[in-house]
N, C-alpha and C. Protein backbone atom coordinates (compact mmCIF):
# COMPACT_ATOMS: atom_id res chain seq x y z
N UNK A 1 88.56 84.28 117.49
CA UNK A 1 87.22 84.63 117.92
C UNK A 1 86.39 84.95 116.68
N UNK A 2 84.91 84.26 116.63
CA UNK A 2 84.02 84.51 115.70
C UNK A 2 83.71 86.35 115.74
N UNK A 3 83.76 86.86 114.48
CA UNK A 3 83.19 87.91 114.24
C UNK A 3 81.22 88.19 114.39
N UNK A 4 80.81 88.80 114.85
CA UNK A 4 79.16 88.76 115.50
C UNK A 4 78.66 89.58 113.87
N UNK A 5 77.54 88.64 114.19
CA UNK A 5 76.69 89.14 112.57
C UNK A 5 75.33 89.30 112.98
N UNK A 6 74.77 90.62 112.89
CA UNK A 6 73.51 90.86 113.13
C UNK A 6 72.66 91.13 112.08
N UNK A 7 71.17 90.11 112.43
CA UNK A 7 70.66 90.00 110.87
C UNK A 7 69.59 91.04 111.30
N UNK A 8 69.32 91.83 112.09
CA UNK A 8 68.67 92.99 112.29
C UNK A 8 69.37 93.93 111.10
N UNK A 9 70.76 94.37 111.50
CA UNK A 9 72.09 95.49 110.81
C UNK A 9 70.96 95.03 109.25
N UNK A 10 71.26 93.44 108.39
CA UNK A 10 71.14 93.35 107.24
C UNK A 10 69.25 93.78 106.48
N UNK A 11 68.10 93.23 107.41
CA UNK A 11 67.17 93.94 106.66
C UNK A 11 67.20 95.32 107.24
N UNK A 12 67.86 96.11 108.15
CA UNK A 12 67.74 97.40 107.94
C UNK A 12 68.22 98.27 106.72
N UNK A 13 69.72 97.54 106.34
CA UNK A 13 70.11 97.98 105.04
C UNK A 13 69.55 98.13 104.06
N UNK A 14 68.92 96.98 103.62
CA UNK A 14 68.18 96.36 102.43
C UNK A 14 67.00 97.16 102.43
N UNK A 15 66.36 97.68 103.25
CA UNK A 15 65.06 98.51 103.26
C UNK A 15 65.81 100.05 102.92
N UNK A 16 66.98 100.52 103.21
CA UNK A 16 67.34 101.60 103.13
C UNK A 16 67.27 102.63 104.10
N UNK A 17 67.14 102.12 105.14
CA UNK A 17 66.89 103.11 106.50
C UNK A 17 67.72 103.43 107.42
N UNK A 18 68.87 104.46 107.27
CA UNK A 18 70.27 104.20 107.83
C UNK A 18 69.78 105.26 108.63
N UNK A 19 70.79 105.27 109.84
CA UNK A 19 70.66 106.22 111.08
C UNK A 19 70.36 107.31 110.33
N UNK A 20 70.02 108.13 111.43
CA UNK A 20 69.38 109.77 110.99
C UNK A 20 71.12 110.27 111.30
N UNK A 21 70.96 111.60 109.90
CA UNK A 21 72.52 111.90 109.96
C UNK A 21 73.51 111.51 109.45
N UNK A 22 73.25 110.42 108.68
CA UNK A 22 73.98 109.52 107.27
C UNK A 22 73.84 111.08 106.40
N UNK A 23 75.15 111.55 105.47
CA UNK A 23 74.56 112.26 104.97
C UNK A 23 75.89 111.68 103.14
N UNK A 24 75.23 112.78 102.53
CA UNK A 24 76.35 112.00 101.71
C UNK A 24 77.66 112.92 101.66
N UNK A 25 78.58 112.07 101.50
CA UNK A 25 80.29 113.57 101.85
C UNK A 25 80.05 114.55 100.19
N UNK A 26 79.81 114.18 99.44
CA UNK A 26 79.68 115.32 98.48
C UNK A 26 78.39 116.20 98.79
N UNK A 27 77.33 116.14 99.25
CA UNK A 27 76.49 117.24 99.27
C UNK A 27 76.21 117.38 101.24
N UNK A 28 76.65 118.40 101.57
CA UNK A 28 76.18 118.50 103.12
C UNK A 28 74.94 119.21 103.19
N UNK A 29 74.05 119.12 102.25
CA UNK A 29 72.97 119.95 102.18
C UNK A 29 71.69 118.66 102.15
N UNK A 30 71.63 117.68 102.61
CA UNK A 30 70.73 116.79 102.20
C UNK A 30 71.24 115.72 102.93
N UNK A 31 69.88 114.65 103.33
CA UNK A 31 70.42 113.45 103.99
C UNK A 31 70.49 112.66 102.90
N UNK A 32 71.44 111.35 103.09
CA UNK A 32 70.83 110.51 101.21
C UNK A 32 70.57 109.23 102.37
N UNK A 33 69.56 108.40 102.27
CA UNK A 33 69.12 107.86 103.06
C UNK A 33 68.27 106.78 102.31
N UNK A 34 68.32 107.15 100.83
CA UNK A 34 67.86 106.15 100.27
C UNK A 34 68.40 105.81 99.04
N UNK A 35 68.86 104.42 99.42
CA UNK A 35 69.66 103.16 98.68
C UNK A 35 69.35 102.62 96.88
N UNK A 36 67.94 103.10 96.98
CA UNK A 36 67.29 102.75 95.77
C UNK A 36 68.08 102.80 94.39
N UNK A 37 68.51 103.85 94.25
CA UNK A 37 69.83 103.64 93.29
C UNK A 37 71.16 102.91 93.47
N UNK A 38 71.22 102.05 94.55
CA UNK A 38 72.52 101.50 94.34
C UNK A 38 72.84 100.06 93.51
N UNK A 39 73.68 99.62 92.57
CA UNK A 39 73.39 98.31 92.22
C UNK A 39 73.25 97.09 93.18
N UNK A 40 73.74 97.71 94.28
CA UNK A 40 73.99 96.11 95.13
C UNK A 40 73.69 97.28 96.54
N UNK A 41 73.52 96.79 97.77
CA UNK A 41 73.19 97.48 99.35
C UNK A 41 73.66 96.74 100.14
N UNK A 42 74.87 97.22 100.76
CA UNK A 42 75.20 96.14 101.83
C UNK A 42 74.71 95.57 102.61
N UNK A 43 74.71 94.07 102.72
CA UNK A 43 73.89 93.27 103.43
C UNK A 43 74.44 92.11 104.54
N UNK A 44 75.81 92.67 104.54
CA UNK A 44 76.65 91.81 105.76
C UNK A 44 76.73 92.29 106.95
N UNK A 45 77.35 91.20 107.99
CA UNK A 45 77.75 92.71 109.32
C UNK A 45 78.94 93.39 109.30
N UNK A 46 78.71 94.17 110.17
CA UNK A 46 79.42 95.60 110.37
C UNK A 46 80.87 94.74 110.73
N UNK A 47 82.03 95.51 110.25
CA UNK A 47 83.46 94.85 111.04
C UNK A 47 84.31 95.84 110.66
N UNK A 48 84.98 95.95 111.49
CA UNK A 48 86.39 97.02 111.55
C UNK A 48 87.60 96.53 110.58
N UNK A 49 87.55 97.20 109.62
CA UNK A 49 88.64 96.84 108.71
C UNK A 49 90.17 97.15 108.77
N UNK A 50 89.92 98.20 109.18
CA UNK A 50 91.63 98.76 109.21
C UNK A 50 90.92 100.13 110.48
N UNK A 51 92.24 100.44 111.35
CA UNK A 51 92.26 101.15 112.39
C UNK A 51 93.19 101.34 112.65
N UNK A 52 93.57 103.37 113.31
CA UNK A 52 94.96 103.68 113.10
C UNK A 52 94.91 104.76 113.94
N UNK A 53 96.09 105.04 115.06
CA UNK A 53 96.03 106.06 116.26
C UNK A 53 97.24 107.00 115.72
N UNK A 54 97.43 108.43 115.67
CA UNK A 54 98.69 108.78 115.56
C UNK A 54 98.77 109.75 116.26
N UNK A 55 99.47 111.23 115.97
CA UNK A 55 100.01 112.36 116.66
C UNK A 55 100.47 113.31 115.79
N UNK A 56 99.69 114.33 115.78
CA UNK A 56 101.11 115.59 115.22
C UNK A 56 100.79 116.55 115.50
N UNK A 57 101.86 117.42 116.22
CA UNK A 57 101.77 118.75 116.46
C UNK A 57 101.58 118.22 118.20
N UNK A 58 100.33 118.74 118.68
CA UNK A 58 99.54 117.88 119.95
C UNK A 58 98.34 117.86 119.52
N UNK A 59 98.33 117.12 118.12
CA UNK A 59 96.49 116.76 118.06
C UNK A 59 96.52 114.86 117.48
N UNK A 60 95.97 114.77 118.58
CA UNK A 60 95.50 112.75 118.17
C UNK A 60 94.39 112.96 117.18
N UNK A 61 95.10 111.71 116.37
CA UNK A 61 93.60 111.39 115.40
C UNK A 61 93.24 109.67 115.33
N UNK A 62 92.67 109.73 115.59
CA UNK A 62 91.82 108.17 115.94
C UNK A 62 91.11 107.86 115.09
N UNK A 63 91.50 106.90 113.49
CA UNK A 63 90.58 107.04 112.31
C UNK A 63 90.27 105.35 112.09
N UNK A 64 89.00 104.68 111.88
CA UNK A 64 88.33 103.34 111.67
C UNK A 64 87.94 103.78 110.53
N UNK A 65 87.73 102.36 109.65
CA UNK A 65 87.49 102.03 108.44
C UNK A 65 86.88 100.50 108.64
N UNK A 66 85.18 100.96 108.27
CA UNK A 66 84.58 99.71 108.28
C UNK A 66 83.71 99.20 107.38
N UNK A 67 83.47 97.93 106.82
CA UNK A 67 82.83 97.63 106.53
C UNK A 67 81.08 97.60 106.69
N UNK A 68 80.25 97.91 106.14
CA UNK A 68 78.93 98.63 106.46
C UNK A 68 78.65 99.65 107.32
N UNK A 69 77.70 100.25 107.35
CA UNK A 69 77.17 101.04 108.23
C UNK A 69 77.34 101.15 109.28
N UNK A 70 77.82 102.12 110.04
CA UNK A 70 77.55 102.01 111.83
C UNK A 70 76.88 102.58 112.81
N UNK A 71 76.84 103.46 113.73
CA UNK A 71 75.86 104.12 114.35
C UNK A 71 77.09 104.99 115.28
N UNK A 72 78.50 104.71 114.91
CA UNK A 72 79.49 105.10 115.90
C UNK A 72 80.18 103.86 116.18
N UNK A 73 81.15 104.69 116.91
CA UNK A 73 82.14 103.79 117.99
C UNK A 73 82.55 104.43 119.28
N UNK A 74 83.72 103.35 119.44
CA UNK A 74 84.54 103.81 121.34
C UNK A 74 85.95 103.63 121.06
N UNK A 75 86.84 104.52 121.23
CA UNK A 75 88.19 104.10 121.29
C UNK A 75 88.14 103.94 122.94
N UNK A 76 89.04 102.91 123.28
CA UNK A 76 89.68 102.73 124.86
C UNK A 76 91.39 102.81 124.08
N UNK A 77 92.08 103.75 124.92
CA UNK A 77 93.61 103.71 124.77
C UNK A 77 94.15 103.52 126.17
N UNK A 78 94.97 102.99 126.67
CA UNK A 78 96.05 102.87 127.80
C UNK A 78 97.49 103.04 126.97
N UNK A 79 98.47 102.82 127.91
CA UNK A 79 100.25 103.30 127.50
C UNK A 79 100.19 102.15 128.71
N UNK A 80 100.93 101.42 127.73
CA UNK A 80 101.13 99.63 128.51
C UNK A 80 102.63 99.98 129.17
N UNK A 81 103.41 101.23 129.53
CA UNK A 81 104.29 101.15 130.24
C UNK A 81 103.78 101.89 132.08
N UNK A 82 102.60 102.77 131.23
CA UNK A 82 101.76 103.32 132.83
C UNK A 82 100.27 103.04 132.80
N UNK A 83 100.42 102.22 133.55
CA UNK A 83 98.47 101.59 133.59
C UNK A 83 97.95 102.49 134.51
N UNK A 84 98.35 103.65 135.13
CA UNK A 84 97.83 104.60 136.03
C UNK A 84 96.35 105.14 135.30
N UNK A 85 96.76 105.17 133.79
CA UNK A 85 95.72 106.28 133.00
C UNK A 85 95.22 105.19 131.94
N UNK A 86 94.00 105.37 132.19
CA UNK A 86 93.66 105.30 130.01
C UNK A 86 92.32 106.32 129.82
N UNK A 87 92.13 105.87 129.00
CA UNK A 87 91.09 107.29 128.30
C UNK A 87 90.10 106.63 127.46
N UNK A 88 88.97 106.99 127.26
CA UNK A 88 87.81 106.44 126.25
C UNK A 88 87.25 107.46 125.81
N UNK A 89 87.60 107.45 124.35
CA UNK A 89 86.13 108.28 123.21
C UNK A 89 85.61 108.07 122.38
N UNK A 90 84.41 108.56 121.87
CA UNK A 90 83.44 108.58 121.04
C UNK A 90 84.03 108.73 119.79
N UNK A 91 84.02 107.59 118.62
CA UNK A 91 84.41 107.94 117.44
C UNK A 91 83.12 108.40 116.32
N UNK A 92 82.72 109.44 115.66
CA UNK A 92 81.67 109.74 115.23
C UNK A 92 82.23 109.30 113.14
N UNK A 93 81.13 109.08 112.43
CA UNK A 93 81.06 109.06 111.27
C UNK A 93 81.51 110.48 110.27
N UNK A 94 82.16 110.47 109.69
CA UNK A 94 82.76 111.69 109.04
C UNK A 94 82.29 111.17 107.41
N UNK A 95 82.39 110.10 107.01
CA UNK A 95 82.63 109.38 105.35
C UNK A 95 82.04 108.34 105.42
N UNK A 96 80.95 108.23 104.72
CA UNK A 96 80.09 106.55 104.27
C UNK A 96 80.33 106.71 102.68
N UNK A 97 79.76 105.02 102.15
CA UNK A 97 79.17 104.78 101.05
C UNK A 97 77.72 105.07 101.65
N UNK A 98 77.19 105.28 100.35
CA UNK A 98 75.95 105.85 100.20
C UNK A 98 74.91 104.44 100.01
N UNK A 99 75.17 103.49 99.59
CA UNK A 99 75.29 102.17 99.28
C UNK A 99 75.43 101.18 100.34
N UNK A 100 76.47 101.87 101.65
CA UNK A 100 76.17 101.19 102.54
C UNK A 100 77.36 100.09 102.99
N UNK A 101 78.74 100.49 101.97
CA UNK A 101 79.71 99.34 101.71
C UNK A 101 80.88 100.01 103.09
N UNK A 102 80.82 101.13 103.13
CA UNK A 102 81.76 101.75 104.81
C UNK A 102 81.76 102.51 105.48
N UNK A 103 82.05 102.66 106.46
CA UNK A 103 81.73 104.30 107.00
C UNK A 103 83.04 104.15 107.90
N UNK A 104 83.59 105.85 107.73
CA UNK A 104 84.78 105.96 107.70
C UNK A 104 84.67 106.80 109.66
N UNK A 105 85.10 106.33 110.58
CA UNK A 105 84.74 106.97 112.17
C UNK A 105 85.64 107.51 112.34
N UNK A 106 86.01 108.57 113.24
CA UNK A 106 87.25 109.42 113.69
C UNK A 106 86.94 110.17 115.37
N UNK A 107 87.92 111.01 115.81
CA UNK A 107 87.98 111.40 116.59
C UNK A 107 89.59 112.32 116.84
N UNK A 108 88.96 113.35 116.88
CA UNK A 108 90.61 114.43 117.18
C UNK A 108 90.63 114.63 118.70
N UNK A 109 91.57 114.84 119.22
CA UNK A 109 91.65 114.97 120.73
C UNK A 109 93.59 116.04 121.09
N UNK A 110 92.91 116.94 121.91
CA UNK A 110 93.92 117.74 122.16
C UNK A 110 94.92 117.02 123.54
N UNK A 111 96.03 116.79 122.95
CA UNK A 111 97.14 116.01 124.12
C UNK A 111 96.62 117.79 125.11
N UNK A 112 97.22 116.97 126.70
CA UNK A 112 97.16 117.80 127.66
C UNK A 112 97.85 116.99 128.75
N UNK A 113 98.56 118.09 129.68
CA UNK A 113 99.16 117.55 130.53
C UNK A 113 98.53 117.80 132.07
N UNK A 114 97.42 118.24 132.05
CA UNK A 114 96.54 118.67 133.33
C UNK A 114 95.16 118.01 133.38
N UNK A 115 94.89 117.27 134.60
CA UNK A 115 93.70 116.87 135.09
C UNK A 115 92.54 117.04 135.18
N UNK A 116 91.43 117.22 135.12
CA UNK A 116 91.07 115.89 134.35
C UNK A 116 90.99 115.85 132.82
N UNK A 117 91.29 115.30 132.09
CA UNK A 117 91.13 115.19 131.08
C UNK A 117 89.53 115.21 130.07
N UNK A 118 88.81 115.57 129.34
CA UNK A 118 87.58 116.01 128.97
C UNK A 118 87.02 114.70 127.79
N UNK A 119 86.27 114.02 127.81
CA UNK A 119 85.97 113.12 127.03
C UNK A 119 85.82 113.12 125.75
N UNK A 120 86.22 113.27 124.69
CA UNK A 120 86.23 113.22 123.23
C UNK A 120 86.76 114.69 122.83
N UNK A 121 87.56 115.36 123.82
CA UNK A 121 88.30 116.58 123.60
C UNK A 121 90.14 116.71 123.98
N UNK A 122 90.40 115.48 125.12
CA UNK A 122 91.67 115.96 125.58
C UNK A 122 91.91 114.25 125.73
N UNK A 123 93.36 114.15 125.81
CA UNK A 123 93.52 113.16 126.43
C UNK A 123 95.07 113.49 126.71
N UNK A 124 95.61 112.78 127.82
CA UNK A 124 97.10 112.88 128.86
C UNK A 124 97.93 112.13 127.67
N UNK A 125 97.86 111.29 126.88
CA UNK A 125 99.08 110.85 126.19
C UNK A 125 99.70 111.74 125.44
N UNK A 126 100.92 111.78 125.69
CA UNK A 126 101.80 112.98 125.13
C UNK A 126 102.02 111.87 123.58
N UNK A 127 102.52 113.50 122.47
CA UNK A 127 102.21 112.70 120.93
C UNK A 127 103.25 111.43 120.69
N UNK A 128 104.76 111.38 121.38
CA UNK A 128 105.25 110.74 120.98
C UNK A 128 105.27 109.09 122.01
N UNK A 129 104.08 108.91 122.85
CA UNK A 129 103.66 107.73 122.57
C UNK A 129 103.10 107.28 121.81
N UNK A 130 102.29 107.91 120.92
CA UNK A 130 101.35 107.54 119.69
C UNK A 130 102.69 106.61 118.33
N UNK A 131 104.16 107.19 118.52
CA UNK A 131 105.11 106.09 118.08
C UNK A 131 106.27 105.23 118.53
N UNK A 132 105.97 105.67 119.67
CA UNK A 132 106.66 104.66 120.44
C UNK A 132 106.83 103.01 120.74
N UNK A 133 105.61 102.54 120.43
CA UNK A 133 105.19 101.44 120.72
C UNK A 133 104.70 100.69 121.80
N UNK A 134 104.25 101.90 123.00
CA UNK A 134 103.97 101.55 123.88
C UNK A 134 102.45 102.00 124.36
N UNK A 135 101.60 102.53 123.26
CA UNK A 135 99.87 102.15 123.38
C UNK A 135 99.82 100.75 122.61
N UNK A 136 98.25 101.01 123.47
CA UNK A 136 97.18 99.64 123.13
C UNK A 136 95.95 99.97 122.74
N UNK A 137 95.59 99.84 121.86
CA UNK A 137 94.26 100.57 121.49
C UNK A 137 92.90 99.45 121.56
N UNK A 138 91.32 99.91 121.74
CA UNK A 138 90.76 98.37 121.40
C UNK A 138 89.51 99.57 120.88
N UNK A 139 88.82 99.60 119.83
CA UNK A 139 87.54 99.97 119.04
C UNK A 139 86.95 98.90 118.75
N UNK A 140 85.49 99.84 119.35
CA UNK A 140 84.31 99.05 119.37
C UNK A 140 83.35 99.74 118.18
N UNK A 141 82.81 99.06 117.41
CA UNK A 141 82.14 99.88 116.80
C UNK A 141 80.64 98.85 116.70
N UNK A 142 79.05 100.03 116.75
CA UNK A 142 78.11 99.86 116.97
C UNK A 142 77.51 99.63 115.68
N UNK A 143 76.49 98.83 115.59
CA UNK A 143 75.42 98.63 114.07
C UNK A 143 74.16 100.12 113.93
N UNK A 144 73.83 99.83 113.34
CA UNK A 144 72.80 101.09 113.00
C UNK A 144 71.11 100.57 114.18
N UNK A 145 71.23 99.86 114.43
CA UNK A 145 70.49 99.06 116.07
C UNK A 145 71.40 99.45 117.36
N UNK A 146 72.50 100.17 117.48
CA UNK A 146 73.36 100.80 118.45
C UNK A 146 73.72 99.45 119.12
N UNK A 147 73.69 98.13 118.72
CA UNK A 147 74.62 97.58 119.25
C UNK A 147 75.85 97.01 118.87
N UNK A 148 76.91 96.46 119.56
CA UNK A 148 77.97 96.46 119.47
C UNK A 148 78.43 95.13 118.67
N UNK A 149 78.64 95.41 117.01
CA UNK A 149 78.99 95.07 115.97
C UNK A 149 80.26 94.06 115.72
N UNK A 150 81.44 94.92 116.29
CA UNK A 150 82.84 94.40 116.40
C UNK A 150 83.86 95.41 117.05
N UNK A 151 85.13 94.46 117.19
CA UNK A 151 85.98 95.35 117.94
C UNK A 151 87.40 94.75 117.81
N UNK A 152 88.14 95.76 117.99
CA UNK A 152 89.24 95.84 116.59
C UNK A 152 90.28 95.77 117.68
N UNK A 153 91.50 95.46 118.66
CA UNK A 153 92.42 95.49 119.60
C UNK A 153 93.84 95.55 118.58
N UNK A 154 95.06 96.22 119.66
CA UNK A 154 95.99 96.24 119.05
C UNK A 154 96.71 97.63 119.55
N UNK A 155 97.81 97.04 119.35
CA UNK A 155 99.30 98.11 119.39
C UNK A 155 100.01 96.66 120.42
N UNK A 156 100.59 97.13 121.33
CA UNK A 156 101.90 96.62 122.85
C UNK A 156 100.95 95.45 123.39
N UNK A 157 99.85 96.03 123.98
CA UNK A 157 99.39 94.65 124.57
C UNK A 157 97.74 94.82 124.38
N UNK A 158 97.48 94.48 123.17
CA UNK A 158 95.97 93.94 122.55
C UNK A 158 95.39 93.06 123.45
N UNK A 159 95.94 91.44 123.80
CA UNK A 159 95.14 90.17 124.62
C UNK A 159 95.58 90.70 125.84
N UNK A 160 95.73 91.91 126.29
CA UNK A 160 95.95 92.33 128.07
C UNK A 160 94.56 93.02 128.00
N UNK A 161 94.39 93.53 126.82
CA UNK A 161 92.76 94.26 126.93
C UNK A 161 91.70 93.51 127.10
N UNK A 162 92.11 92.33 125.67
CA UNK A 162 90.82 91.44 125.57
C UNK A 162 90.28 90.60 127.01
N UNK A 163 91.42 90.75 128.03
CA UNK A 163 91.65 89.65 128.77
C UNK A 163 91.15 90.31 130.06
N UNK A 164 91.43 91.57 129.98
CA UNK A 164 90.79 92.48 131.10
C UNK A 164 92.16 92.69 132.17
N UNK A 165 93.35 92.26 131.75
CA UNK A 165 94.77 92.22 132.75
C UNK A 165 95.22 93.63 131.86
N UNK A 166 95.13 94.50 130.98
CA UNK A 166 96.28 95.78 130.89
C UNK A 166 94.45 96.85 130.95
N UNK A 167 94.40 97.04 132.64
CA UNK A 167 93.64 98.09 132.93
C UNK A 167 94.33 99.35 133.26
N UNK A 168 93.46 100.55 133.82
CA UNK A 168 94.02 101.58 134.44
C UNK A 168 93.82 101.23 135.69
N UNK A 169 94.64 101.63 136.62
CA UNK A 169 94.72 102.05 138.25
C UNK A 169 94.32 102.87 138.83
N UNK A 170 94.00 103.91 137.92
CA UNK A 170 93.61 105.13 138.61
C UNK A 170 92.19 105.69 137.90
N UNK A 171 91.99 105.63 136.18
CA UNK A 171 90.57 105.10 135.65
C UNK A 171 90.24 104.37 135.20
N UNK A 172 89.05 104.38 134.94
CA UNK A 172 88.66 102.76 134.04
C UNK A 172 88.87 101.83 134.27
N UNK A 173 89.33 101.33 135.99
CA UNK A 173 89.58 99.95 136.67
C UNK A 173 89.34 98.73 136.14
N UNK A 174 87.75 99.21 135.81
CA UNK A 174 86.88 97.93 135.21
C UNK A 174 86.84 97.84 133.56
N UNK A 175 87.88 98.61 132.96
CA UNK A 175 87.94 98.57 131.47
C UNK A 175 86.96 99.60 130.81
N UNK A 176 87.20 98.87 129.47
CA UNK A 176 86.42 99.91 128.47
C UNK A 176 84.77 99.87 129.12
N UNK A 177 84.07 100.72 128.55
CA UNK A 177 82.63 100.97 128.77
C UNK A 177 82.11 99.89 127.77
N UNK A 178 82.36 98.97 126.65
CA UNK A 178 82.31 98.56 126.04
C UNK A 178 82.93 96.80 126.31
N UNK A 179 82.04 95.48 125.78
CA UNK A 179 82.67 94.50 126.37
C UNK A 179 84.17 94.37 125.07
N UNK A 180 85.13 94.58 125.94
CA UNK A 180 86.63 94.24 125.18
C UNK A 180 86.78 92.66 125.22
N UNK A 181 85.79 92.06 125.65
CA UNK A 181 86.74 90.34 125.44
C UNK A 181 85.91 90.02 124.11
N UNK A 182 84.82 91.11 123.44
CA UNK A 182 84.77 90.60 122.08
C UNK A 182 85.20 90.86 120.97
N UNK A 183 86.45 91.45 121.79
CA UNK A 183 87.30 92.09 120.49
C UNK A 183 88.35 90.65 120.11
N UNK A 184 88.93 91.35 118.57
CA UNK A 184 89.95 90.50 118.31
C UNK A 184 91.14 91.66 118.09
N UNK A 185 92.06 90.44 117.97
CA UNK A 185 93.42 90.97 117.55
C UNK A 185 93.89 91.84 115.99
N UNK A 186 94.34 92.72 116.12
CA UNK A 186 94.11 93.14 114.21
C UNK A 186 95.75 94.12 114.71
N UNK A 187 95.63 94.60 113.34
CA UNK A 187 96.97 95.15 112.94
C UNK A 187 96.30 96.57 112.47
N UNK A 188 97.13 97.64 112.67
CA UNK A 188 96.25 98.99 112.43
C UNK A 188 96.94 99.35 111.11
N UNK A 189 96.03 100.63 110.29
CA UNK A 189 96.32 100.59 109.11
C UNK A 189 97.73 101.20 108.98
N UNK A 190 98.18 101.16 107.74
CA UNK A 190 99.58 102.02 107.71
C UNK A 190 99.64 103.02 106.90
């Protein structure tokens, strides 16, 4: 599947006008929002480079690494041995280039074993599915125009997501909030 290239994402770069809230990771006292000093400003589209789900203790961490700017993302997770459950959250920006070359998305989430689960705070997968080999993960991540850039699939059954066959039964019937058949297949980081 072709990767989507939005030439909106590229003269927004080039002018220097990144979402409100870009800030730079060495000074949290200031937005840096303008590019003018950089030798080069990224001017491609947005794509998910490396992406990685784990566990320790009972805290999930859900960390993307992308190429240009984003505005955010969506993790969708299921456990391809119980399609009863899956879960969707908000991955927010923690680490950019200033320049415009990545921005680094995350999301912590407290495992829990009680109903309902809270959206970008809890989720039912206990930690040692996170190595088991039996999630599926699919991230979507948005351009600095909030639309949907690229999307990254993978773990047990990636093309059950893309395909819309490894849903939940009990949520998310109709899949991610996000279209998953424009995701591709990828390998998460190590």
């Amino acid at each position: 599947m072709n990767r989507i290239a939005f030439a909106a994402l590229a003269a927004t770069l080039l002018v220097g006008c990144p979402e409100d809230g870009k800030t730079d990771s060495g000074d949290t006292d200031t937005d840096t929002t303008d590019t003018t000093g950089c030798p080069t400003t990224f001017s491609g589209p947005v794509t998910v480079q490396e992406a990685s789900a784990s566990c320790t203790g009972d805290v999930v961490t859900i960390d993307v690494l992308t190429e240009g700017w984003t505005s955010g993302g969506t993790v969708y997770q299921i456990q391809s041995t119980v399609d009863a459950w899956a879960d969707e959250h908000d991955l927010e920006s923690y680490e950019y280039d200033p320049c415009g070359e990545y921005d680094r998305l995350a999301r912590e989430l407290a495992t829990t074993t009680t109903l309902p689960t809270v959206r970008n705070e809890s989720t039912l997968f206990a930690c040692a599915s996170y190595s088991d080999g039996t999630m599926t993960w699919a991230v979507a991540v948005t351009d600095l125009n909030g639309d949907m850039a690229d999307c990254l699939a993978w773990g047990d059954d990636p093309q059950g997501v893309i395909d819309g066959t490894r849903l939940s039964t009990f949520n998310y019937e109709d899949g991610p909030t996000f279209d998953e058949s424009m995701c591709v297949v990828g390998a998460p980081a190590r």
